[in-house]
Protein backbone atom coordinates (compact mmCIF):
# COMPACT_ATOMS: atom_id res chain seq x y z
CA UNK A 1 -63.85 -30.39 11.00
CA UNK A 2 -63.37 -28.15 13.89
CA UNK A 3 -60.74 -30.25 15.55
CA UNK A 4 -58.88 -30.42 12.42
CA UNK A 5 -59.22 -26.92 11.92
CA UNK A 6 -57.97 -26.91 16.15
CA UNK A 7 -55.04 -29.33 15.46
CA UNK A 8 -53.77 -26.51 12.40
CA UNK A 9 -54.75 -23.60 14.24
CA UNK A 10 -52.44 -25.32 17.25
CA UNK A 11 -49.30 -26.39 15.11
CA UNK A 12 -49.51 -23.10 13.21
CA UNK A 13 -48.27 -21.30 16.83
CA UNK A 14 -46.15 -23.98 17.75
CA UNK A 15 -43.88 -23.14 14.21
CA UNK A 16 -44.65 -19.52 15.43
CA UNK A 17 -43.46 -20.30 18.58
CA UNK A 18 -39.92 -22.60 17.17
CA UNK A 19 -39.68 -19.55 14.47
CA UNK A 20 -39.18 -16.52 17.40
CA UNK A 21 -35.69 -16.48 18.42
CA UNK A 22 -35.17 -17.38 21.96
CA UNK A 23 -34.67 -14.90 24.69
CA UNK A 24 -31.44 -14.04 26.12
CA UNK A 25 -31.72 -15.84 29.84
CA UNK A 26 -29.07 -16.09 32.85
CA UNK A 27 -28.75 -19.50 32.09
CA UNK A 28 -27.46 -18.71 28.84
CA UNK A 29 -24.58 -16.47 30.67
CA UNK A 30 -23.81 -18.87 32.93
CA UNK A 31 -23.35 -21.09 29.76
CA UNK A 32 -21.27 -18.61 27.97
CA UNK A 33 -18.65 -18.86 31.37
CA UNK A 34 -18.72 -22.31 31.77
CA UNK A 35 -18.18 -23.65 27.66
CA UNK A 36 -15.06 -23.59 26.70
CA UNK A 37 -15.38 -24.07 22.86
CA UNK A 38 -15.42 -21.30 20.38
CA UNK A 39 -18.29 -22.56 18.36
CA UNK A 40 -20.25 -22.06 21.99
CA UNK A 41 -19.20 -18.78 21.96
CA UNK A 42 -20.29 -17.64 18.68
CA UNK A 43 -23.67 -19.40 18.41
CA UNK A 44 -24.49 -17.51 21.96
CA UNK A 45 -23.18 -14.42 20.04
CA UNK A 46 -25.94 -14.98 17.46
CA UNK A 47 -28.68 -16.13 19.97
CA UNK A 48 -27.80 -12.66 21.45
CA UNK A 49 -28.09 -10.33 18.64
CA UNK A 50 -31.28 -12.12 17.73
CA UNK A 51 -32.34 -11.33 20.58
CA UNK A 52 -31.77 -7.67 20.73
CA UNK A 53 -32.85 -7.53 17.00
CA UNK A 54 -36.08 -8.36 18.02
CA UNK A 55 -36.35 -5.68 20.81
CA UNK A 56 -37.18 -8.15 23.24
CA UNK A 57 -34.54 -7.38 25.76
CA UNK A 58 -35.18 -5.33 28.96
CA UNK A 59 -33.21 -2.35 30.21
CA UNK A 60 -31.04 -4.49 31.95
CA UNK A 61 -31.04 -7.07 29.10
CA UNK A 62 -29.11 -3.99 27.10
CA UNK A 63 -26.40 -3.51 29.58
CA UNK A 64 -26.14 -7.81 29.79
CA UNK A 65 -25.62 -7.55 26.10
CA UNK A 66 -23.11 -4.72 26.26
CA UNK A 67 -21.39 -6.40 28.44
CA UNK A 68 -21.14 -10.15 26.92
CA UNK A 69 -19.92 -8.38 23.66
CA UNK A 70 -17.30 -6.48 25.32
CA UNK A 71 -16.84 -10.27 27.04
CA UNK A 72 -16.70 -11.92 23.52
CA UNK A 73 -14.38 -9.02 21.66
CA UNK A 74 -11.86 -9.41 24.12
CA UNK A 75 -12.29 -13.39 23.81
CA UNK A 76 -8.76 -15.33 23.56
CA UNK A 77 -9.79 -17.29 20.82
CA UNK A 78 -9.27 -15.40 17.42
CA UNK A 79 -11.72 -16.88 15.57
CA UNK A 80 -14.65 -15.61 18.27
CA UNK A 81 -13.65 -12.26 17.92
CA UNK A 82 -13.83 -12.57 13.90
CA UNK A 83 -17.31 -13.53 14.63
CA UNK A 84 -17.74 -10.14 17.11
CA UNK A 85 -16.41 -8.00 14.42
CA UNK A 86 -18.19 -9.51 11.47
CA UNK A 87 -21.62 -9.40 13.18
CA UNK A 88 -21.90 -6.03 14.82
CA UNK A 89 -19.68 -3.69 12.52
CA UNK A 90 -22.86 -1.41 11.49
CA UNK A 91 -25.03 -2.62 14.59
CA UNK A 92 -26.50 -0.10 17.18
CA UNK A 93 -24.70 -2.29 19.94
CA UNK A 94 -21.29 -1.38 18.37
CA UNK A 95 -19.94 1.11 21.17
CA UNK A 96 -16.96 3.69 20.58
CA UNK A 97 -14.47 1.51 22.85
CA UNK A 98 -15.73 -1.67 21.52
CA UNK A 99 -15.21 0.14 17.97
CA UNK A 100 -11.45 0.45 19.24
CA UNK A 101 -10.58 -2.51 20.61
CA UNK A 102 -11.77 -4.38 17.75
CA UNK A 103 -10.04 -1.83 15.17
CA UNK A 104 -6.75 -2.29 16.78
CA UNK A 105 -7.14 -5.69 16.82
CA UNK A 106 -5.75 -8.31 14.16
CA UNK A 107 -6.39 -7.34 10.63
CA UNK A 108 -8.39 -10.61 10.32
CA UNK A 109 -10.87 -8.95 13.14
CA UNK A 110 -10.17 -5.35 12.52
CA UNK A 111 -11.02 -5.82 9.02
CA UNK A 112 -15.18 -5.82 8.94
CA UNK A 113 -14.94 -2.53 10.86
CA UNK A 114 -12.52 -0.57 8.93
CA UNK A 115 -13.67 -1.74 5.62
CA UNK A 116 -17.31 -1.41 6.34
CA UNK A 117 -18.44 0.23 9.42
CA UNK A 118 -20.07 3.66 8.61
CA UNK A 119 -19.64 4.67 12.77
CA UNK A 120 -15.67 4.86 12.87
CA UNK A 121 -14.62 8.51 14.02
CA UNK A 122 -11.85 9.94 11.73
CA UNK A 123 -9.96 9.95 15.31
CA UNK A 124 -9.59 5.78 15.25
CA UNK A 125 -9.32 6.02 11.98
CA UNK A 126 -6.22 8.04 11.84
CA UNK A 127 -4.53 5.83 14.83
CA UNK A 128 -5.04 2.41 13.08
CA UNK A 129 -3.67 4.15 9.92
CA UNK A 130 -0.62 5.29 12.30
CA UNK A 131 -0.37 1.47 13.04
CA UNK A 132 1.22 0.71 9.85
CA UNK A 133 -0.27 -1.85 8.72
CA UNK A 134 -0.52 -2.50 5.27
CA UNK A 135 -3.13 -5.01 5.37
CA UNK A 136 -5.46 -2.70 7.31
CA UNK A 137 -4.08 0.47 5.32
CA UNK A 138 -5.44 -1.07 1.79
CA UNK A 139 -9.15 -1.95 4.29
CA UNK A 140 -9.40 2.12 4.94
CA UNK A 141 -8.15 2.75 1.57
CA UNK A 142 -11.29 0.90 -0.08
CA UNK A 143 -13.91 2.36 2.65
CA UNK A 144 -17.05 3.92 0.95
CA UNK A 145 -16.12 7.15 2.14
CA UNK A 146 -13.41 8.98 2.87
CA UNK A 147 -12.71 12.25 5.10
CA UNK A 148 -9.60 14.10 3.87
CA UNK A 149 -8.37 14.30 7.16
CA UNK A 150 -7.67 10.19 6.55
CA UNK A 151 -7.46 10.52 3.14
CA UNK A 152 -4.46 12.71 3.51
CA UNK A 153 -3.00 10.41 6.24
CA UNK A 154 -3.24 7.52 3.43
CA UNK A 155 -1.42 9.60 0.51
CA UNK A 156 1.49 9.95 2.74
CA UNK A 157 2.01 6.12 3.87
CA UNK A 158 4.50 5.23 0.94
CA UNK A 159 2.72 2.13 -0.20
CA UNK A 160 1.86 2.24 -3.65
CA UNK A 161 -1.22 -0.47 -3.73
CA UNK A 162 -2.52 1.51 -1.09
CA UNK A 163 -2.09 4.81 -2.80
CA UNK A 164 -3.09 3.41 -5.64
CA UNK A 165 -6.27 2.44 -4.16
CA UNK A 166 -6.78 5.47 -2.85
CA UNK A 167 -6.52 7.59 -6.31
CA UNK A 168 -9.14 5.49 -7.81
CA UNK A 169 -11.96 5.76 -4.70
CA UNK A 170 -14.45 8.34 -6.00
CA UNK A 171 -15.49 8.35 -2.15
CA UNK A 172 -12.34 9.25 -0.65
CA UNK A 173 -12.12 13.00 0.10
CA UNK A 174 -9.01 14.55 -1.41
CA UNK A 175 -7.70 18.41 -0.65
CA UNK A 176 -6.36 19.81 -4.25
CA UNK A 177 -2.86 20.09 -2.24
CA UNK A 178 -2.82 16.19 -1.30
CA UNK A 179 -4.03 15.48 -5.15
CA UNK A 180 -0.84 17.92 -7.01
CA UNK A 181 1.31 15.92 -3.83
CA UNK A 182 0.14 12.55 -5.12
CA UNK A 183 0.39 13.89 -8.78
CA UNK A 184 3.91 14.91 -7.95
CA UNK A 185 5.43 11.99 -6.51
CA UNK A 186 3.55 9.29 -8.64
CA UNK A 187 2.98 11.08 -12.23
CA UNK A 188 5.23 8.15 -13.55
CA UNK A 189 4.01 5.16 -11.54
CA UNK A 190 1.00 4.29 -13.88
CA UNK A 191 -0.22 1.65 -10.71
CA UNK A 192 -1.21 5.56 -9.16
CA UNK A 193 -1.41 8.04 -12.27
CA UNK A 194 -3.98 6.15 -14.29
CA UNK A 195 -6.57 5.80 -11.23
CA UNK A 196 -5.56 9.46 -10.28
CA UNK A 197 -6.53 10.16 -13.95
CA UNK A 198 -9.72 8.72 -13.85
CA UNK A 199 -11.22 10.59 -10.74
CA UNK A 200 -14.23 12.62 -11.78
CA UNK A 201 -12.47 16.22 -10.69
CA UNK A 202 -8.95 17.17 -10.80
CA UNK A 203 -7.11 20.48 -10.03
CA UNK A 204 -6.24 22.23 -13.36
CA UNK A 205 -2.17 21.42 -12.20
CA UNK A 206 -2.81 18.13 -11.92
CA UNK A 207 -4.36 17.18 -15.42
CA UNK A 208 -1.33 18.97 -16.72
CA UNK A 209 0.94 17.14 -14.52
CA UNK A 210 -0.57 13.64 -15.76
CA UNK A 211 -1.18 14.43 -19.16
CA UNK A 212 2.92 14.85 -19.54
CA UNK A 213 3.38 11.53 -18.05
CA UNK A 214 0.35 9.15 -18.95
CA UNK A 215 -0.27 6.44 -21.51
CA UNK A 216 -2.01 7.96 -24.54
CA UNK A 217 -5.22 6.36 -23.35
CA UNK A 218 -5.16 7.82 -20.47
CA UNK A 219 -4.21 11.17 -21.85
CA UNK A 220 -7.40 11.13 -23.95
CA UNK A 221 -9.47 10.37 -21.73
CA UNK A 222 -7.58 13.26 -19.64
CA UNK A 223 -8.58 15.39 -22.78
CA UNK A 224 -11.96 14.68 -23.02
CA UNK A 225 -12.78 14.88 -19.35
CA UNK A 226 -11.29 17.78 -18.53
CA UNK A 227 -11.79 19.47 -21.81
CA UNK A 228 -8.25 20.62 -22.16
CA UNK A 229 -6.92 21.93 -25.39
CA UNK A 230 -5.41 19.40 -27.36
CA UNK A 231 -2.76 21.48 -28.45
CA UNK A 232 -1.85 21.94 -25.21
CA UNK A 233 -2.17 18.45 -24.07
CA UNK A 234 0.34 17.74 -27.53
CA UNK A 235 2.87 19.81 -25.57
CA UNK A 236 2.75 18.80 -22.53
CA UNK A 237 2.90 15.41 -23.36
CA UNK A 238 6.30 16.14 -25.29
CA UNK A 239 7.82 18.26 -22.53
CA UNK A 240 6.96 14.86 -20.27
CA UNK A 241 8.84 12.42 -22.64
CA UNK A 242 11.54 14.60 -22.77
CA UNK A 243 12.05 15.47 -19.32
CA UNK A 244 10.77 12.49 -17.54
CA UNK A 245 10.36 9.26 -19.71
CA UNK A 246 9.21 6.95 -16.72
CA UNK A 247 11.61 8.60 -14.81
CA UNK A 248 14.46 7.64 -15.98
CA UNK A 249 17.27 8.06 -14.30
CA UNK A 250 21.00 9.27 -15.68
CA UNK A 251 24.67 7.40 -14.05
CA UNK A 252 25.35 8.25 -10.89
CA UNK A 253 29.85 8.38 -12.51
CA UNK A 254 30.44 10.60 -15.42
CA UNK A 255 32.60 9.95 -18.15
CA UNK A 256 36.01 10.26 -16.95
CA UNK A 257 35.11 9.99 -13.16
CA UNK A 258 36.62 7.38 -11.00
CA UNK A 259 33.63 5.10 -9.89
CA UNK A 260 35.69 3.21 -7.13
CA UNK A 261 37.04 6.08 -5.62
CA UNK A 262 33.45 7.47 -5.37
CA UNK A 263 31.85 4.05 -4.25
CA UNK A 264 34.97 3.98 -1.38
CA UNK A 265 34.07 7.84 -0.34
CA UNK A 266 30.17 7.51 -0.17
CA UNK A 267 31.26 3.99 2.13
CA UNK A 268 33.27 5.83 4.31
CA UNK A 269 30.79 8.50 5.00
CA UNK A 270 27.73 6.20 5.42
CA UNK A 271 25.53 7.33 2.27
CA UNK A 272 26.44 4.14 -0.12
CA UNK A 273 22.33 2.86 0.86
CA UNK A 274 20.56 -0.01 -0.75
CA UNK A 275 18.08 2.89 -2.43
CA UNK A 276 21.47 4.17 -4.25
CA UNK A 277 22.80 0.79 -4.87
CA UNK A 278 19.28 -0.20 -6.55
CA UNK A 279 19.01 3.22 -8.22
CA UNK A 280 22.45 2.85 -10.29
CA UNK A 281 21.35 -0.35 -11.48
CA UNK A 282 18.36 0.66 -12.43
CA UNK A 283 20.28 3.58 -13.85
CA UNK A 284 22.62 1.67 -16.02
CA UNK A 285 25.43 2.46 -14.11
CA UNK A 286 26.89 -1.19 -13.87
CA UNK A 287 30.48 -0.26 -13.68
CA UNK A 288 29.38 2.27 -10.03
CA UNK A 289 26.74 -0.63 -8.87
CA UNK A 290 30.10 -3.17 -9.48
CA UNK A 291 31.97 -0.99 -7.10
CA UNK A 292 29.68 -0.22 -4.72
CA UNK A 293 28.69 -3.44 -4.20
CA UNK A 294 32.35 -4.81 -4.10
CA UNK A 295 33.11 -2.05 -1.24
CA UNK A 296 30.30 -3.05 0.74
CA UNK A 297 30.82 -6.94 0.48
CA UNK A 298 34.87 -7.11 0.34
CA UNK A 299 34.85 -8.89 -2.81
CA UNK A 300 36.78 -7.72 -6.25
CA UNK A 301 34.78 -5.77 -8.35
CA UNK A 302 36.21 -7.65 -11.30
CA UNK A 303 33.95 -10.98 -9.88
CA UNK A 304 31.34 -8.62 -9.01
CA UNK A 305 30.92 -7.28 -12.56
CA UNK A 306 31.16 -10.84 -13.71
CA UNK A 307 28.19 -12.09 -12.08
CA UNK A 308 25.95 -9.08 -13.00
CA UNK A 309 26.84 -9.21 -17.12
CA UNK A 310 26.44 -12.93 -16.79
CA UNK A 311 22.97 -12.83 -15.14
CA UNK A 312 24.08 -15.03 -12.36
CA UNK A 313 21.68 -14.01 -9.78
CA UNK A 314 22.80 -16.94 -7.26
CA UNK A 315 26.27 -15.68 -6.77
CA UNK A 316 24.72 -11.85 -6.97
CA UNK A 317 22.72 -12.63 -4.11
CA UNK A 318 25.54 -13.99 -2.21
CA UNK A 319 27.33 -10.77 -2.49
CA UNK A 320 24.11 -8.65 -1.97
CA UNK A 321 24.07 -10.73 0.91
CA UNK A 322 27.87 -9.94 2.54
CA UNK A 323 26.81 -6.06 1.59
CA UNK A 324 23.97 -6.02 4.44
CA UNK A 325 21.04 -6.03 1.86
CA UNK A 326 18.49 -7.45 3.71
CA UNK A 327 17.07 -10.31 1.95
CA UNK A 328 13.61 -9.06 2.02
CA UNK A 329 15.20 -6.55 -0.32
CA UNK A 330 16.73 -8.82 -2.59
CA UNK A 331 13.64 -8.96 -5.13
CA UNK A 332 13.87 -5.37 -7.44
CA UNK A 333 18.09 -6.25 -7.61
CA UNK A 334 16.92 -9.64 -9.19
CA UNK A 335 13.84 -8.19 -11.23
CA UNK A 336 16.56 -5.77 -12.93
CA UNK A 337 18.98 -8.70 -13.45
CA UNK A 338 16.70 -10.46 -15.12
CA UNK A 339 15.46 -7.67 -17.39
CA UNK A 340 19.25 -6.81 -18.13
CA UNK A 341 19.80 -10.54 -19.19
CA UNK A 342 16.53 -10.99 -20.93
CA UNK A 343 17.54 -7.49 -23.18
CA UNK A 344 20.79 -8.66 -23.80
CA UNK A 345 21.85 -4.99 -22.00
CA UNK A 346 25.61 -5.02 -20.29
CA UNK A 347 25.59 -1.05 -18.94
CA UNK A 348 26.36 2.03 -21.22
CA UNK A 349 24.51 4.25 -23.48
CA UNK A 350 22.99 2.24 -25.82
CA UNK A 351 20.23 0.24 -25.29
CA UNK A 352 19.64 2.27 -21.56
CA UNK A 353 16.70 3.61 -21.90
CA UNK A 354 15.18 0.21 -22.78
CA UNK A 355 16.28 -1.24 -19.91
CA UNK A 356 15.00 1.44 -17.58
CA UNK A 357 11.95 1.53 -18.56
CA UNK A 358 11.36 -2.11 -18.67
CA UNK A 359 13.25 -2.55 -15.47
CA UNK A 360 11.26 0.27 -13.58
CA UNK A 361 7.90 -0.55 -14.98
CA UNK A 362 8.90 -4.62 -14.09
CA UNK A 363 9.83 -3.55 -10.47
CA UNK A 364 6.98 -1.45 -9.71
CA UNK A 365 4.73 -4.26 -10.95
CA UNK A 366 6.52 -7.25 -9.09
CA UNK A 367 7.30 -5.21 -5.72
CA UNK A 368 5.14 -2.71 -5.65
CA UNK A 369 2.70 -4.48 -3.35
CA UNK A 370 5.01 -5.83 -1.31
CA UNK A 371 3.52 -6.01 2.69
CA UNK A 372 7.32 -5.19 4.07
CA UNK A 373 7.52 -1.25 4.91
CA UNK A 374 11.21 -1.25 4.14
CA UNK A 375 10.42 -2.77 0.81
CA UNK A 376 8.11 0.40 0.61
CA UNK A 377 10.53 2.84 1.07
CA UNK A 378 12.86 1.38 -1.04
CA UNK A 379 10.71 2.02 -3.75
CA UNK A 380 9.67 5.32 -2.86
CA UNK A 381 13.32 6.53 -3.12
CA UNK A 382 13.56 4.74 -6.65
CA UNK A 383 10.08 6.24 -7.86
CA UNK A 384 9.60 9.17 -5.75
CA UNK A 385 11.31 12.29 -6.87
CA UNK A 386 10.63 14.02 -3.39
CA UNK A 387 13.61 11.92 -1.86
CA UNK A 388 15.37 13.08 -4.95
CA UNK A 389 17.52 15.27 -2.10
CA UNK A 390 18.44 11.85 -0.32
CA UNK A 391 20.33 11.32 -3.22
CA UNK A 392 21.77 14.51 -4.05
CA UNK A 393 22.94 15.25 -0.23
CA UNK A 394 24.88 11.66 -1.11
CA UNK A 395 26.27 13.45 -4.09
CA UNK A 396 27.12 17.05 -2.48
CA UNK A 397 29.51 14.86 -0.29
CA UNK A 398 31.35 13.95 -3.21
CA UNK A 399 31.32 16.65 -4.79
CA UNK A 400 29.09 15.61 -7.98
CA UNK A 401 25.51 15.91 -8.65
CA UNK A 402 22.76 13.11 -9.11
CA UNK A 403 20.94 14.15 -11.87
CA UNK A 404 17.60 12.62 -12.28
CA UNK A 405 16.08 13.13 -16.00
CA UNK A 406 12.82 14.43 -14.58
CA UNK A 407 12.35 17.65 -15.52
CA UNK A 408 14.45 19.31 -12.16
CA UNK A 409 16.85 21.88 -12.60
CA UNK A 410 20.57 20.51 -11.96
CA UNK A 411 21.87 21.76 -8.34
CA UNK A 412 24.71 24.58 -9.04
């Protein structure tokens, strides 16, 4: 009995013993500089943090496994710097300049860090977010908390699915001025308003701002939150369709106005952009998009027309193309084709509102998440009415106003 009872008592420690992760060694280092595979690498990365886990490490051990981490996160293989990032984003071992390196790194290893990591200072924060990078934008964007410092930084970068993500994190710190800014600019971009909306405290100017632009859902709920007067919420909500119906936007030409001389001035001086090419078609304005689009490419306006009434994006894109659109801004021109085919529409009064609406509300969905900055601020001058002055600077040169319907005063 008691050399059974010796035999358990014996393999009981020896599964003890297999159980208790390994100590770091110098062998192991040695190992770590002489293997060159990846999967080496990152099983000595786990053998380490084990190790240190279990507080078995030295003093010395600590600066060893400073030091093969810094070693690893500055690895040449990608996929063993995933690994660093993944396994020591909220770990004790994460360091401020390892924290950097690893944040300005590919979005693939930044990402565990800026999505995640509770350590980042608002500091690195701010510089990846100068970066650009939409990818790692939308990663801060979702964090579980938010300074305003960065949360200011995001409402300014333009890109809608990151704004959008923004508006709707209940942890991201917002200053009343950078909520009435996003209120403001994205009132009628429901991919921004209706997450804005449903943030547990708004500004009293920024309820009234969305309730004259929201769905009727949304404006309940508004209501109900915010227990504003639905009287008041009844008026707002008219001044908002009648001032700014999804911001609709009138012809650039008025009746009687000469549409290729215009189209020929705004070339000469520089100011006929893609944003004012896209917002005349979005506009309506077929006959000012035809001649715009025939100054820029060399190509009769008479063919140009043609291919836009027929719907024959193919031949559009070839002109868009001799214009110098870049073709990564091809997609909202086609998006409005298509609606104007699909409505039967062919430019002029009637039937213009439908179009805009459905052709805004189609572009915003389709290419509002685009990853391509210039796609970005494309949009931004089609949605956002604080490069409304883009546009009218265009139009002081010739003499005529842009008027957007959105509520602004016409320029004397």
């Amino acid at each position: 009995m008691r050399s059974m009872s010796g035999r358990r008592c014996l393999e009981g420690r020896s599964r003890m013993n297999q159980d208790k992760p390994a100590a770091l060694t110098p062998a192991d280092v040695d190992q770590l500089a002489q293997d060159r595979s990846p999967e080496a690498r990152i099983q000595m990365l786990s053998k380490l943090l084990r190790t240190a886990e279990q507080a078995v490490l030295a003093e010395s051990g600590q600066a060893l496994v400073q030091d093969l981490l810094h070693r690893l996160a500055h690895d040449t293989v990608q996929q063993v710097r995933e690994a660093v990032a993944w396994q020591i984003y909220n770990s004790p071992f994460l360091s401020d300049g390892l924290a950097r390196d690893l944040a300005l790194d590919v979005t693939s290893v930044a990402f565990p860090l800026l999505r995640h990591s509770d350590g980042l200072e608002d500091g690195l924060l701010l510089e990846v977010i100068g970066q650009g990078r939409a990818d790692k934008l939308m990663a801060i964007a979702a964090r579980h908390t938010l300074s305003e410092a960065v949360s200011g930084a995001l409402a300014t970068v333009g890109n809608l699915a990151v704004v959008a993500t923004l508006a709707g994190n209940e942890g991201a710190a917002l200053s009343d001025a950078s909520l009435q800014s996003l209120a403001d600019r994205y009132a009628h971009v429901p991919l921004v308003a209706e997450p804005l909306a449903g943030r547990a405290t708004l500004p009293a100017s920024v309820v009234e701002r969305l309730v004259a632009h929201v769905s009727d859902k949304v404006r309940a709920h508004l209501v109900e939150r915010h227990r504003l007067s639905p009287v008041i919420a009844a008026e707002l909500a008219a001044h908002g369709r009648d001032s700014a119906t999804l911001a609709l936007l009138r012809p650039v030409t008025k009746p009687g106005m000469d549409g290729d001389a215009l189209a020929v001035h705004l070339h000469e001086q520089g100011r006929l952009s893609v944003a004012l090419l896209l917002r005349t078609l979005c506009a309506g304005d077929f006959d000012f998009f035809a001649a715009g689009i025939s100054t820029k490419s060399r190509v009769r306006k008479a063919n140009a027309m043609a291919l836009l009434l027929d719907g024959k994006w193919d031949g559009m894109k070839a002109l868009l193309d001799h214009a110098h659109v870049p073709k990564h801004l091809f997609a909202p021109f086609q998006v409005a084709m298509r609606v104007a085919k699909t409505l039967g529409y062919r430019g002029g009064a009637e039937g213009r509102e439908a179009f805009q609406t459905e052709a805004l509300g189609r572009i915003y969905a389709e290419c509002g998440q685009s990853e391509e900055r210039a796609m970005d601020n494309l949009l931004l001058q089609l949605f956002d009415r604080k490069d409304d002055d883009m546009v009218d600077a265009a139009m002081d040169v010739a003499g005529m106003p842009f008027i957007p319907l959105r509520g602004a005063v016409p320029k004397k």
